[in-house]
C-alpha atoms as a PDB file:
ATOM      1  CA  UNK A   1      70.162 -19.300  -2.488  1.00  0.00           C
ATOM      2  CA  UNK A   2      70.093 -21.310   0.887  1.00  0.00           C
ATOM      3  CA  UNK A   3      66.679 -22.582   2.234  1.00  0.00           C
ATOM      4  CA  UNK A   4      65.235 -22.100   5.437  1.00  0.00           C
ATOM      5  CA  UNK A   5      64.901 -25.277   7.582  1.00  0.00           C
ATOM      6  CA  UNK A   6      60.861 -24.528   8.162  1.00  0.00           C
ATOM      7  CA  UNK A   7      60.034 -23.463   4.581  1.00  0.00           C
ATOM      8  CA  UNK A   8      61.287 -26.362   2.161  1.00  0.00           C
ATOM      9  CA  UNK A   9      62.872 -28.765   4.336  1.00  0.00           C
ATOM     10  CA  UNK A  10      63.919 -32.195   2.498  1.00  0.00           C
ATOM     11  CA  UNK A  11      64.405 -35.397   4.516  1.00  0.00           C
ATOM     12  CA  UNK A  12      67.554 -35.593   6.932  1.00  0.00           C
ATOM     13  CA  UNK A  13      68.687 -32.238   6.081  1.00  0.00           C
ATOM     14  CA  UNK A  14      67.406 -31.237   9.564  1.00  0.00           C
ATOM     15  CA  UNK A  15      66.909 -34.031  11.284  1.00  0.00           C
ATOM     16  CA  UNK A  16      67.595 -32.853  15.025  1.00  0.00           C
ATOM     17  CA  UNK A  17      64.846 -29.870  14.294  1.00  0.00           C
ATOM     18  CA  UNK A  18      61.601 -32.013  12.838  1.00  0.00           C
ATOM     19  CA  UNK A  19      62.564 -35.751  13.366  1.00  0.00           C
ATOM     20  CA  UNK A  20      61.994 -35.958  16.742  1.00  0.00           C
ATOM     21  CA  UNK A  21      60.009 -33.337  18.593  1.00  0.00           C
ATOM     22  CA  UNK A  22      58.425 -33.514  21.770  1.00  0.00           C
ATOM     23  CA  UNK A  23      55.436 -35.403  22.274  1.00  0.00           C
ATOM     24  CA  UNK A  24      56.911 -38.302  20.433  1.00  0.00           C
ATOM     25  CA  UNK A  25      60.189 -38.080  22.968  1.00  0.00           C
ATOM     26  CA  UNK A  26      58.387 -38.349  25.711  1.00  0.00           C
ATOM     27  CA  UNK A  27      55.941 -41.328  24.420  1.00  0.00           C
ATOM     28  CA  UNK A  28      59.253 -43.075  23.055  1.00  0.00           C
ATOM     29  CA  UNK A  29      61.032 -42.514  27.046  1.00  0.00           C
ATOM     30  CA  UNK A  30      57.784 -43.899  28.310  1.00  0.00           C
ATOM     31  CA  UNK A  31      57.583 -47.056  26.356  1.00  0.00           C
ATOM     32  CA  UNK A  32      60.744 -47.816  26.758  1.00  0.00           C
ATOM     33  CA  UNK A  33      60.756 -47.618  30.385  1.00  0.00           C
ATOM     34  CA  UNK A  34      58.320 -49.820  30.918  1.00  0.00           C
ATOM     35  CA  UNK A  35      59.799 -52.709  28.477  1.00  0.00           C
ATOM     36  CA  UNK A  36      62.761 -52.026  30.801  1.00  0.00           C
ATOM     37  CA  UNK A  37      60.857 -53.147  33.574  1.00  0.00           C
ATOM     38  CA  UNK A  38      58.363 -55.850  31.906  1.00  0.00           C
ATOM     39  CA  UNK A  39      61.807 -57.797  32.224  1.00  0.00           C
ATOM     40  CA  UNK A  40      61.994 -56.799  35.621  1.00  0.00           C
ATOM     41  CA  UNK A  41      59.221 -59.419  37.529  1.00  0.00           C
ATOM     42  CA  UNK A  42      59.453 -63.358  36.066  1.00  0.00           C
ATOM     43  CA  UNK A  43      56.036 -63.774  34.544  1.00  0.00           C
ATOM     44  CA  UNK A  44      55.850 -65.628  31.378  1.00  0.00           C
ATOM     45  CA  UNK A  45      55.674 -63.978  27.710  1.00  0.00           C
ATOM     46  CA  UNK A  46      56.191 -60.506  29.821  1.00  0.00           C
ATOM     47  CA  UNK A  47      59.754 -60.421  28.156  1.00  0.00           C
ATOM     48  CA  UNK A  48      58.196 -60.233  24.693  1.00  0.00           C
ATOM     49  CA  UNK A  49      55.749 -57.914  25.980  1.00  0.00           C
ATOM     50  CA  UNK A  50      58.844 -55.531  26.846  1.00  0.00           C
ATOM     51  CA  UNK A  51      60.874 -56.212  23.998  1.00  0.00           C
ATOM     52  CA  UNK A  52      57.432 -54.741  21.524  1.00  0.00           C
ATOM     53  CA  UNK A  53      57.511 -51.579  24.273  1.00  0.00           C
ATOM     54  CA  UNK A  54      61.283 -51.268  24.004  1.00  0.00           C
ATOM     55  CA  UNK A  55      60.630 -51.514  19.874  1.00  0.00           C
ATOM     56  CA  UNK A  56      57.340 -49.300  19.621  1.00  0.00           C
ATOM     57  CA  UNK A  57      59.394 -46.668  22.014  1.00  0.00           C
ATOM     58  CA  UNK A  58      62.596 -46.901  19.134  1.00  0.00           C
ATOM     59  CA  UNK A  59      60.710 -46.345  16.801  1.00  0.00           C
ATOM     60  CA  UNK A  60      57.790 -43.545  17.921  1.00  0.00           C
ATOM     61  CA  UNK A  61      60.143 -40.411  17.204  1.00  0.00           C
ATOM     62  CA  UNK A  62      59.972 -41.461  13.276  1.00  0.00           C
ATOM     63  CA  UNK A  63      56.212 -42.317  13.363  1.00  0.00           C
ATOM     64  CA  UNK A  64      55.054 -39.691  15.475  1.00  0.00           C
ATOM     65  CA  UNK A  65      55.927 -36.462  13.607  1.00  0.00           C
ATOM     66  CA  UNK A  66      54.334 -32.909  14.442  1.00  0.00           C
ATOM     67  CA  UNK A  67      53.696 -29.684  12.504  1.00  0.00           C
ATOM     68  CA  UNK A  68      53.183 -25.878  13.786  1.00  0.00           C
ATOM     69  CA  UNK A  69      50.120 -24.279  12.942  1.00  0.00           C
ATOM     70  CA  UNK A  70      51.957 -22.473   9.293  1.00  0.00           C
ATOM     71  CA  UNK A  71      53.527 -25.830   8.183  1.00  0.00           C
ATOM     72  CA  UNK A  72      52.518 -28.686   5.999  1.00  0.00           C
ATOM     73  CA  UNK A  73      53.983 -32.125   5.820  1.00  0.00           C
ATOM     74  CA  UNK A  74      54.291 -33.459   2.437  1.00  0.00           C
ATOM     75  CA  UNK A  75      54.109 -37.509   3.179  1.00  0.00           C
ATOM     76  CA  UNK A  76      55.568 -39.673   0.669  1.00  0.00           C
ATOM     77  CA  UNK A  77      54.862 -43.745   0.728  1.00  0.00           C
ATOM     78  CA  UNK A  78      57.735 -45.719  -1.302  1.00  0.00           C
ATOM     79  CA  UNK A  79      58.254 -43.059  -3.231  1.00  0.00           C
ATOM     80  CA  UNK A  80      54.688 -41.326  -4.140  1.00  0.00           C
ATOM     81  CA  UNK A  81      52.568 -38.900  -3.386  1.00  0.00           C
ATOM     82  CA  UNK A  82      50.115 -39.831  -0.190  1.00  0.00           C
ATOM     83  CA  UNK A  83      49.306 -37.130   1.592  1.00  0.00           C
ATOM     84  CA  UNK A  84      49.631 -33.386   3.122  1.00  0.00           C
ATOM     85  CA  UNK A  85      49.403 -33.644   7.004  1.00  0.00           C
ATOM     86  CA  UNK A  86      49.617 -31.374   9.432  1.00  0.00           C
ATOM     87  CA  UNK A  87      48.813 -28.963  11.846  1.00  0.00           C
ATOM     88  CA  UNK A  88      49.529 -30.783  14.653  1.00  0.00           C
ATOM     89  CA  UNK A  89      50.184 -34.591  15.408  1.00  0.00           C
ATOM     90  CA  UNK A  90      50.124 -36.891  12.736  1.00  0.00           C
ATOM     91  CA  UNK A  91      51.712 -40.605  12.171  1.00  0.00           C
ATOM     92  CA  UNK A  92      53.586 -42.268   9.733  1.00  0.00           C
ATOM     93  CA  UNK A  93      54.627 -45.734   8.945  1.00  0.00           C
ATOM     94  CA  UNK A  94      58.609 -45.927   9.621  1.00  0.00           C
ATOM     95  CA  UNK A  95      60.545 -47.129   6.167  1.00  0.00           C
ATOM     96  CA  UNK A  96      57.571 -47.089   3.965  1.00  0.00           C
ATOM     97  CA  UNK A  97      56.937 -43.735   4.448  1.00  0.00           C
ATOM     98  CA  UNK A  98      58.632 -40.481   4.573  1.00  0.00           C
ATOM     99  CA  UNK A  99      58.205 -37.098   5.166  1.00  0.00           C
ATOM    100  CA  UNK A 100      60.154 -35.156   1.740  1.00  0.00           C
ATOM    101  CA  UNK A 101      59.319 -31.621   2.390  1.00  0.00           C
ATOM    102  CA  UNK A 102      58.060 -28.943   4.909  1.00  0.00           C
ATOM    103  CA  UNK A 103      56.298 -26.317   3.705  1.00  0.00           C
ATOM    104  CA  UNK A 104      55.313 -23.133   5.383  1.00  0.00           C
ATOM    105  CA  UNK A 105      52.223 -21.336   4.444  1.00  0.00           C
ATOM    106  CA  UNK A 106      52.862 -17.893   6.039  1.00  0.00           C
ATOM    107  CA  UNK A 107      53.529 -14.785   4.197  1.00  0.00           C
ATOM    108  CA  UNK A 108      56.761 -14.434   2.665  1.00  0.00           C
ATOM    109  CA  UNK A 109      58.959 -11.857   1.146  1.00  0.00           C
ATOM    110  CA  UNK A 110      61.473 -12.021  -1.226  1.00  0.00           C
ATOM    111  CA  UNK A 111      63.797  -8.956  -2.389  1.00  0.00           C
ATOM    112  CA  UNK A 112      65.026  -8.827  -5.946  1.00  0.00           C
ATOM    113  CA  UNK A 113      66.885  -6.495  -7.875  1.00  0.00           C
ATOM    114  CA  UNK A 114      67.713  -5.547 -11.683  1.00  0.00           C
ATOM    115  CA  UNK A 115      71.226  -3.882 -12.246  1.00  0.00           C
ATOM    116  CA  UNK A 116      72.010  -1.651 -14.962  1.00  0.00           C
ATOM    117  CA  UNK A 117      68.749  -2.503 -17.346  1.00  0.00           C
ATOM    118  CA  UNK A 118      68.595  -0.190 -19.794  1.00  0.00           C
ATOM    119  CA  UNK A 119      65.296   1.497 -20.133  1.00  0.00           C
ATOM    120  CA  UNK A 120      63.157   2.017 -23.461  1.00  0.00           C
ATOM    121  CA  UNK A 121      65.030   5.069 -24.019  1.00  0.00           C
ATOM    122  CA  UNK A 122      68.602   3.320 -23.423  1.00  0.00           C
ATOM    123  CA  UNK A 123      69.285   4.672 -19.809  1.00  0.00           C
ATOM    124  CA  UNK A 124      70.954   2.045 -17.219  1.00  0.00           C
ATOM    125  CA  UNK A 125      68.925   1.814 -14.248  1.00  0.00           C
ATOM    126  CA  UNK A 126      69.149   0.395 -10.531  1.00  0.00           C
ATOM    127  CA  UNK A 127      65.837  -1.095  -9.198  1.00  0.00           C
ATOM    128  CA  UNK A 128      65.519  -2.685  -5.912  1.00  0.00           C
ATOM    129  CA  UNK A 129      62.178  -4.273  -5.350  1.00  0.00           C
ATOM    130  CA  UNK A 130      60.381  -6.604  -3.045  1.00  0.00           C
ATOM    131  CA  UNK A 131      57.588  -9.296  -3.560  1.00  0.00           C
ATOM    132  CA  UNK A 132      55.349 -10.336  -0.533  1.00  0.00           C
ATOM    133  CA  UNK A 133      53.940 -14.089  -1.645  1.00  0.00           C
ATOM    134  CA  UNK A 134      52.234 -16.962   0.143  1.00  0.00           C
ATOM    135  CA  UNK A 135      51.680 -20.994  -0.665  1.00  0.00           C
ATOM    136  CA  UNK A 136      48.458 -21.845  -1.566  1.00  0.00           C
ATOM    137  CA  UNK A 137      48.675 -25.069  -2.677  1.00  0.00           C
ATOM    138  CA  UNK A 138      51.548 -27.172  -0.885  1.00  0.00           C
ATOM    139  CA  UNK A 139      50.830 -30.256  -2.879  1.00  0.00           C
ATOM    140  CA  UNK A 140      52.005 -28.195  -6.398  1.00  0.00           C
ATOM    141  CA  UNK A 141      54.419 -26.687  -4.494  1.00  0.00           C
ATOM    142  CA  UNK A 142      56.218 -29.558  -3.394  1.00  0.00           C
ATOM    143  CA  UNK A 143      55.552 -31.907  -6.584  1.00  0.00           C
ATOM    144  CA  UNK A 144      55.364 -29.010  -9.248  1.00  0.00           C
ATOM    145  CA  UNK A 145      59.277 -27.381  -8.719  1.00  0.00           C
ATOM    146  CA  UNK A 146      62.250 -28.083  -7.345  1.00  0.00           C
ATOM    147  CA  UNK A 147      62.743 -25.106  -5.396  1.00  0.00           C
ATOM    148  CA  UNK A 148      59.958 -22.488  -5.619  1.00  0.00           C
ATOM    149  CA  UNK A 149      61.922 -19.795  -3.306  1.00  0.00           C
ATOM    150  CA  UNK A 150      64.650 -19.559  -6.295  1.00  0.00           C
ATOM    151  CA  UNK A 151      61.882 -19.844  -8.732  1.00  0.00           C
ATOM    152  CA  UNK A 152      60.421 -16.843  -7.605  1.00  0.00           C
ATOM    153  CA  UNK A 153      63.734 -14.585  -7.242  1.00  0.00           C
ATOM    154  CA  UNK A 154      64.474 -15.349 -10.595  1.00  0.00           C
ATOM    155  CA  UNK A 155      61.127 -15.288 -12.112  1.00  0.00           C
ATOM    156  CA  UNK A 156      60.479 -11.473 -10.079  1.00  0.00           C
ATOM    157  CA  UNK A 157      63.891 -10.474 -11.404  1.00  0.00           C
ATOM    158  CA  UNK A 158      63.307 -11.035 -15.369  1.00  0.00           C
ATOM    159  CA  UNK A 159      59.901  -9.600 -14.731  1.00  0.00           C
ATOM    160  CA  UNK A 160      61.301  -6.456 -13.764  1.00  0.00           C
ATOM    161  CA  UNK A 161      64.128  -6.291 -16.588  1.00  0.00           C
ATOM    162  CA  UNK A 162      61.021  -7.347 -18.967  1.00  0.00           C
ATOM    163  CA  UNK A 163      58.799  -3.778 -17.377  1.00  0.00           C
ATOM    164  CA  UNK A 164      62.202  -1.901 -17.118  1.00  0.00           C
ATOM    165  CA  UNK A 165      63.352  -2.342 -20.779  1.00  0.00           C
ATOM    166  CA  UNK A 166      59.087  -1.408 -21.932  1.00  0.00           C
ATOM    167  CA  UNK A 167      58.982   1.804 -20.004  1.00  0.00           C
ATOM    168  CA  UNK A 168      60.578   5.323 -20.590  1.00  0.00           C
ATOM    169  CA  UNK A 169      62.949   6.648 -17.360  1.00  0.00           C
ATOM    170  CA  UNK A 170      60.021   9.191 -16.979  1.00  0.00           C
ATOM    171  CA  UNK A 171      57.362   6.901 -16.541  1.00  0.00           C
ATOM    172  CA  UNK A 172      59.258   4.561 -14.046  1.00  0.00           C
ATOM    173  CA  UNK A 173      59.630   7.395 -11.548  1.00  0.00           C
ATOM    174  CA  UNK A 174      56.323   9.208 -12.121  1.00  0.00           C
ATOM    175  CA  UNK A 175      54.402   6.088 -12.295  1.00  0.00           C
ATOM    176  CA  UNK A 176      55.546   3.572  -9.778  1.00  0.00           C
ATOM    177  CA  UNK A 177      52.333   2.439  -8.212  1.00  0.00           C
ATOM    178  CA  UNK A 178      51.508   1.267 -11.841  1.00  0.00           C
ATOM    179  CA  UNK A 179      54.479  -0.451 -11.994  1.00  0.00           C
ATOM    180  CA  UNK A 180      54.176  -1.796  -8.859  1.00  0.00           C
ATOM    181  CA  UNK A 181      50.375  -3.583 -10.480  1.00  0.00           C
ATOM    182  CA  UNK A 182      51.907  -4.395 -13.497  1.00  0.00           C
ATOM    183  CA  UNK A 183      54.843  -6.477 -11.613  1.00  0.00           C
ATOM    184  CA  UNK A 184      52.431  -8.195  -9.549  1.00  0.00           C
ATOM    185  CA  UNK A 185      49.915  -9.519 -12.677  1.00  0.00           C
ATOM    186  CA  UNK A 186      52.660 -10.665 -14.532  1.00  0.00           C
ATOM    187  CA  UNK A 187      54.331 -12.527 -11.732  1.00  0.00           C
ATOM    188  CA  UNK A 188      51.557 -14.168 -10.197  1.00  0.00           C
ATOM    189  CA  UNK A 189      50.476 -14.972 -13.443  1.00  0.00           C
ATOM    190  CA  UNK A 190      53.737 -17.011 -14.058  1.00  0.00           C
ATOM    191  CA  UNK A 191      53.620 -18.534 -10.691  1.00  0.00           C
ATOM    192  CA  UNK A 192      49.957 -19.489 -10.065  1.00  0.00           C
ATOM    193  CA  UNK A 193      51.011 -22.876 -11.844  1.00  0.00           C
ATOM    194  CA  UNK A 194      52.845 -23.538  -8.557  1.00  0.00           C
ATOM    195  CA  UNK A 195      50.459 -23.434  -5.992  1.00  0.00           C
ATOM    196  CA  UNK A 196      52.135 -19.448  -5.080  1.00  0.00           C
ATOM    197  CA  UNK A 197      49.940 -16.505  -5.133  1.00  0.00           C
ATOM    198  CA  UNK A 198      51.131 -13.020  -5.587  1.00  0.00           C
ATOM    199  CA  UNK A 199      49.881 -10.354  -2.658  1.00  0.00           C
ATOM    200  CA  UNK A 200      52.067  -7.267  -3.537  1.00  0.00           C
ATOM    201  CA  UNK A 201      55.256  -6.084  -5.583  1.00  0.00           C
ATOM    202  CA  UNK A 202      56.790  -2.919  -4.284  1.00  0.00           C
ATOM    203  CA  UNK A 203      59.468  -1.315  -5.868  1.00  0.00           C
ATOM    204  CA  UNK A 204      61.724   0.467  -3.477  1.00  0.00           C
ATOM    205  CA  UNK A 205      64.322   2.292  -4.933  1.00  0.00           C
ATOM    206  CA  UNK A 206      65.080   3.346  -8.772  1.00  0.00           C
ATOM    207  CA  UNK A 207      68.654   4.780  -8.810  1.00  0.00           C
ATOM    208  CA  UNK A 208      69.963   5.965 -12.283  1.00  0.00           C
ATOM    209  CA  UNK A 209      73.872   7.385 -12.464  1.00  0.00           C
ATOM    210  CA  UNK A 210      75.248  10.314 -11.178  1.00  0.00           C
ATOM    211  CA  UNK A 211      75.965  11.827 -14.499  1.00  0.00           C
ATOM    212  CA  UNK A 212      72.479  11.725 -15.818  1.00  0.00           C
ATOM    213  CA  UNK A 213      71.190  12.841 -12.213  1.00  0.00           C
ATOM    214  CA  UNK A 214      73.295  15.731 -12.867  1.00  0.00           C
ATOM    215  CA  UNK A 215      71.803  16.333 -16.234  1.00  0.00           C
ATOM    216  CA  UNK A 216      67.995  15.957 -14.851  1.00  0.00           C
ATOM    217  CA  UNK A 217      68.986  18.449 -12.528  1.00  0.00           C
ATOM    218  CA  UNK A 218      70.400  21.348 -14.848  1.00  0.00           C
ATOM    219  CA  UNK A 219      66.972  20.138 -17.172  1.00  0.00           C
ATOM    220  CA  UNK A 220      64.581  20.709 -13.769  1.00  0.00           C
ATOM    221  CA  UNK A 221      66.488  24.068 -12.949  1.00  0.00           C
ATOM    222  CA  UNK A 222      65.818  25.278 -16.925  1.00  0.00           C
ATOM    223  CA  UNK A 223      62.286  24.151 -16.838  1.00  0.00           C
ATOM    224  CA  UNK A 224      61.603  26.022 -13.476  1.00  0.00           C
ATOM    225  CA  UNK A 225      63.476  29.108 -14.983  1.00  0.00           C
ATOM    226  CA  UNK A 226      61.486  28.873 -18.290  1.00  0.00           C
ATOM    227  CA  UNK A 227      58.354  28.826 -16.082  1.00  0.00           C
ATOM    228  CA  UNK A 228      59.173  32.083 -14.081  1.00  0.00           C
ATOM    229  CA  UNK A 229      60.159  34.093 -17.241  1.00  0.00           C
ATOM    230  CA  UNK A 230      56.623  32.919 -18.692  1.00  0.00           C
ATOM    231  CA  UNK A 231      55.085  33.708 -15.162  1.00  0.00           C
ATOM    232  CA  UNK A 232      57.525  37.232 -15.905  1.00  0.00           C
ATOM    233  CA  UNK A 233      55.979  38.154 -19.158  1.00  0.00           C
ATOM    234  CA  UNK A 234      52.686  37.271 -18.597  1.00  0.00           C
ATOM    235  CA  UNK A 235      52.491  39.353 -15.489  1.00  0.00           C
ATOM    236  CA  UNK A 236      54.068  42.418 -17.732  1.00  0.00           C
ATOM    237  CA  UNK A 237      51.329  41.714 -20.326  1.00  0.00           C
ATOM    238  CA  UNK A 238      48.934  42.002 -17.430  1.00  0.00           C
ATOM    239  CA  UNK A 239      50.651  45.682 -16.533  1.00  0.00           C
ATOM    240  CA  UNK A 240      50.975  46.707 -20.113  1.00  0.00           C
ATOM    241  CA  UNK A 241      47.260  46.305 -20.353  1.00  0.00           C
ATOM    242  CA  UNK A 242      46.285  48.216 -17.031  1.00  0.00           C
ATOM    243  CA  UNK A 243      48.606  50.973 -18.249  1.00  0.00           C
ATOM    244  CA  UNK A 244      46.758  51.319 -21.668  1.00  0.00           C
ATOM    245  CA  UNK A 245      43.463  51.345 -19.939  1.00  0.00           C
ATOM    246  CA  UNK A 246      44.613  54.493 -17.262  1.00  0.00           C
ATOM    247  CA  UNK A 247      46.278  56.237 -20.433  1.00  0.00           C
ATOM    248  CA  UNK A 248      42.978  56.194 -21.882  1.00  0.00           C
ATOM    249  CA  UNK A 249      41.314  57.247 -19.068  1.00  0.00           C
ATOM    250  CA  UNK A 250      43.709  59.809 -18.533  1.00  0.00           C
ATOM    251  CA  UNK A 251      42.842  60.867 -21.871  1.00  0.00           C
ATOM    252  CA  UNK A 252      39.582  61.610 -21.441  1.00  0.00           C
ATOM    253  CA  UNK A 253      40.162  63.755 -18.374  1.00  0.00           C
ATOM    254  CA  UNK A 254      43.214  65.569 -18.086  1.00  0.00           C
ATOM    255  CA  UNK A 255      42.369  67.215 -14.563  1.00  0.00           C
ATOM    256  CA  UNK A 256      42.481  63.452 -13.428  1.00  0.00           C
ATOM    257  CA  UNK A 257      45.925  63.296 -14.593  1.00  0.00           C
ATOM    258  CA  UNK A 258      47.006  66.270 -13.092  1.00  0.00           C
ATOM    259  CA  UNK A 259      45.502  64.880  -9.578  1.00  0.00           C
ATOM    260  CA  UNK A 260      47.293  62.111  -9.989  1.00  0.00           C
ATOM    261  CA  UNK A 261      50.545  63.634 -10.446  1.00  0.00           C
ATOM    262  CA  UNK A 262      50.095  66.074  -7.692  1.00  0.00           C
ATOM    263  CA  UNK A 263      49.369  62.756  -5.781  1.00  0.00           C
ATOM    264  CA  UNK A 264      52.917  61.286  -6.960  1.00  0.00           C
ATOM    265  CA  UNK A 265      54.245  64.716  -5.692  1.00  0.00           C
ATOM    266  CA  UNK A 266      52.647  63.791  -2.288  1.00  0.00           C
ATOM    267  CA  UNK A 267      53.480  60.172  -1.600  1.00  0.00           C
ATOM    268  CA  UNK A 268      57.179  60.970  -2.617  1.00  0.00           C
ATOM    269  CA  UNK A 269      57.684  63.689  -0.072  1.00  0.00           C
ATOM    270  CA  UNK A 270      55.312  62.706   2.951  1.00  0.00           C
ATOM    271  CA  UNK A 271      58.078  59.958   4.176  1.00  0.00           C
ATOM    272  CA  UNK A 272      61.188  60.727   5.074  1.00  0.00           C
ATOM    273  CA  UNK A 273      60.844  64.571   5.557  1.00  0.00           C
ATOM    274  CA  UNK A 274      62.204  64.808   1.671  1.00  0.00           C
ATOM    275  CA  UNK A 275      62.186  68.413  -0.040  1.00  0.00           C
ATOM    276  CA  UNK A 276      61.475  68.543  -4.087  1.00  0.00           C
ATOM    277  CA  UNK A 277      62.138  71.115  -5.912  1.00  0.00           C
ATOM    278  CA  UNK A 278      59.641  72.197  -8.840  1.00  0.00           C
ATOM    279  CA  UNK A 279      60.315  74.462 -11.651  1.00  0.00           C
ATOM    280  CA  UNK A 280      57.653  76.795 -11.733  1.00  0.00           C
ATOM    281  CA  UNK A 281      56.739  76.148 -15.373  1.00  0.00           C
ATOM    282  CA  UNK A 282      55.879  72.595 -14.307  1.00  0.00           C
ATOM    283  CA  UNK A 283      53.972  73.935 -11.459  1.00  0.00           C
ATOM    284  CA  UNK A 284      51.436  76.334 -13.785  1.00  0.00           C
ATOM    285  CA  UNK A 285      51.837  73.028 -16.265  1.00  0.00           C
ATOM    286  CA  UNK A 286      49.577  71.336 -13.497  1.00  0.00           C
ATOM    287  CA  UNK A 287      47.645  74.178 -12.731  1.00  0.00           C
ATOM    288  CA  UNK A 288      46.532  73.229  -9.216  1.00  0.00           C
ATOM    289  CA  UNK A 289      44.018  76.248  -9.160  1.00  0.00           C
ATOM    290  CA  UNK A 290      41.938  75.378 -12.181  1.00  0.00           C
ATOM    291  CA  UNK A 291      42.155  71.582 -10.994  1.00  0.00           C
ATOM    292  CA  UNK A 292      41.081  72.113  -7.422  1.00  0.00           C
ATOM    293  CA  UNK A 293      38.095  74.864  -9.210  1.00  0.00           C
ATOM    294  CA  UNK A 294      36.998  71.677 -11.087  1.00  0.00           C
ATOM    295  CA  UNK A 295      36.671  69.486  -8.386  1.00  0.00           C
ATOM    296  CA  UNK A 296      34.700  71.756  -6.029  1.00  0.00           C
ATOM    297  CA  UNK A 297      32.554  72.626  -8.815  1.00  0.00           C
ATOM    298  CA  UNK A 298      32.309  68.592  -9.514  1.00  0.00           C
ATOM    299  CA  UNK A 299      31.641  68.041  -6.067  1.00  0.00           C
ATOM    300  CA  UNK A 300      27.471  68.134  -4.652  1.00  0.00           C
ATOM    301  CA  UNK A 301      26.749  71.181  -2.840  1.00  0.00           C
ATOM    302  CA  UNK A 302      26.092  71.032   0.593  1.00  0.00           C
ATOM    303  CA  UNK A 303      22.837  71.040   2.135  1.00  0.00           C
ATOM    304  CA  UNK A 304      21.138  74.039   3.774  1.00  0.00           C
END
């Protein structure tokens, strides 16, 4: 996995990026001008005085070192720990010390994958994820691992396998926020020894094959069908009921019957300009007379 040049930078590996920069050019053009010209007038000792300004001016671009605002210098004397420097200007003493690594402190993402992990219920599964992290402590960082970028890939990707291999299929894709939490304890947890804290996981994409896709597909389609037939029945349960409960009425008062199928009788031939014949055995079956007789004599009187 390469390494950017501002995030874990080891001595010499950039050198034309952080070894000189541009405060320490210009100091370093400056003294060495004017040793140039200390040899210029003949004044006694001013020749040594130049030769120091031509010397200080060498060697000011690797004393004089500067760091943005997100980076940290990790300054090493013969060999050991001294000190984290930075933001901005900061010396060193040429030889003795140097600076090892350059750590930035901003947000960072990393994106990490597990192919074809089986699942607790043995189905191969495709998850792309992506982990948002930042340094907190640059002195573990530096001194704790080698290289903390691969650390994390690799640590984020057994994590996943690990939650991947726990989990049903069904609770991966129904319950990805959790997985999402779960992902992020158990990776900051294994990285906090670094000096890296954990902001977020986020799992982007769970892909299983085409051939069980299929299959949850045709399972969906029965479920929803199951569900409509159930919706079906109930809903004729419902009717069944209503029916039973009219029959009974009707029961109890045949002239409401007959109303109501003199009323059928209407509906069916007041659209369309339809004719129906009746036999006249069904018509004195319904005997409209007697009905309409009971109705008026049902109905109030009217008042004087």
């Amino acid at each position: 996995m390469s390494t950017p040049a501002n995030s874990l930078l080891p001595l010499g590996s950039n050198s034309g990026l952080k070894a000189v920069n541009g405060p320490a050019l210009l100091l370093a053009v400056l003294l060495i001008l004017l040793g140039v010209l200390a040899f210029g007038p003949e004044i006694p000792g001013l020749s040594a005085v130049g030769v120091v300004l031509i010397l200080l001016g060498l060697l000011t671009p690797a004393a004089l070192k500067m760091a943005n605002q997100w980076e940290r210098a990790i300054v090493l004397r013969l060999g050991r720990f001294q000190k984290v420097a930075g933001p901005g200007l900061f010396f060193i003493i040429p030889v003795i010390d140097q600076v090892a690594y350059w750590i930035d402190q901003r947000i960072q993402t990393t994106e990490f994958n597990a192919q074809q992990a089986l699942s607790k219920d043995t189905v191969p599964v495709n998850i792309d994820a992506v982990i948002f992290w930042q340094v907190h402590d640059t002195e573990r960082a530096a001194l704790e691992i080698h290289d903390y970028r691969r650390a994390i890939a690799q640590v984020a990707e057994t994590s996943l396998r690990e939650m991947v291999g726990s989990s049903m299929l069904s609770t991966l894709l129904a319950e990805r926020k959790k997985g999402d939490s779960l992902l992020r304890e158990v990776i900051g947890r294994k990285t906090a020894d670094w000096g890296i804290s954990v902001l977020s996981v986020e799992i982007r994409d769970i892909g299983v094959p085409a051939a069980l896709q299929d299959a949850m597909s045709r399972q969906a389609q029965a479920e929803r069908e199951r569900l409509a037939r159930v919706a079906l029945g109930q809903a004729e349960q419902e009717v069944a009921v209503k029916f039973v409960e009219a029959a009974e009425i009707y029961g109890r008062s045949p002239a409401a019957l007959q109303l109501r199928a003199m009323n059928i009788i209407y509906e069916t031939t007041k659209e369309g300009g339809a004719t129906i014949l009746l036999p006249t055995s069904m018509v004195d079956a319904m005997n409209p007379g007697g009905v309409l007789g009971l109705v008026q004599g049902v109905a109030p009187a009217p008042k004087a």
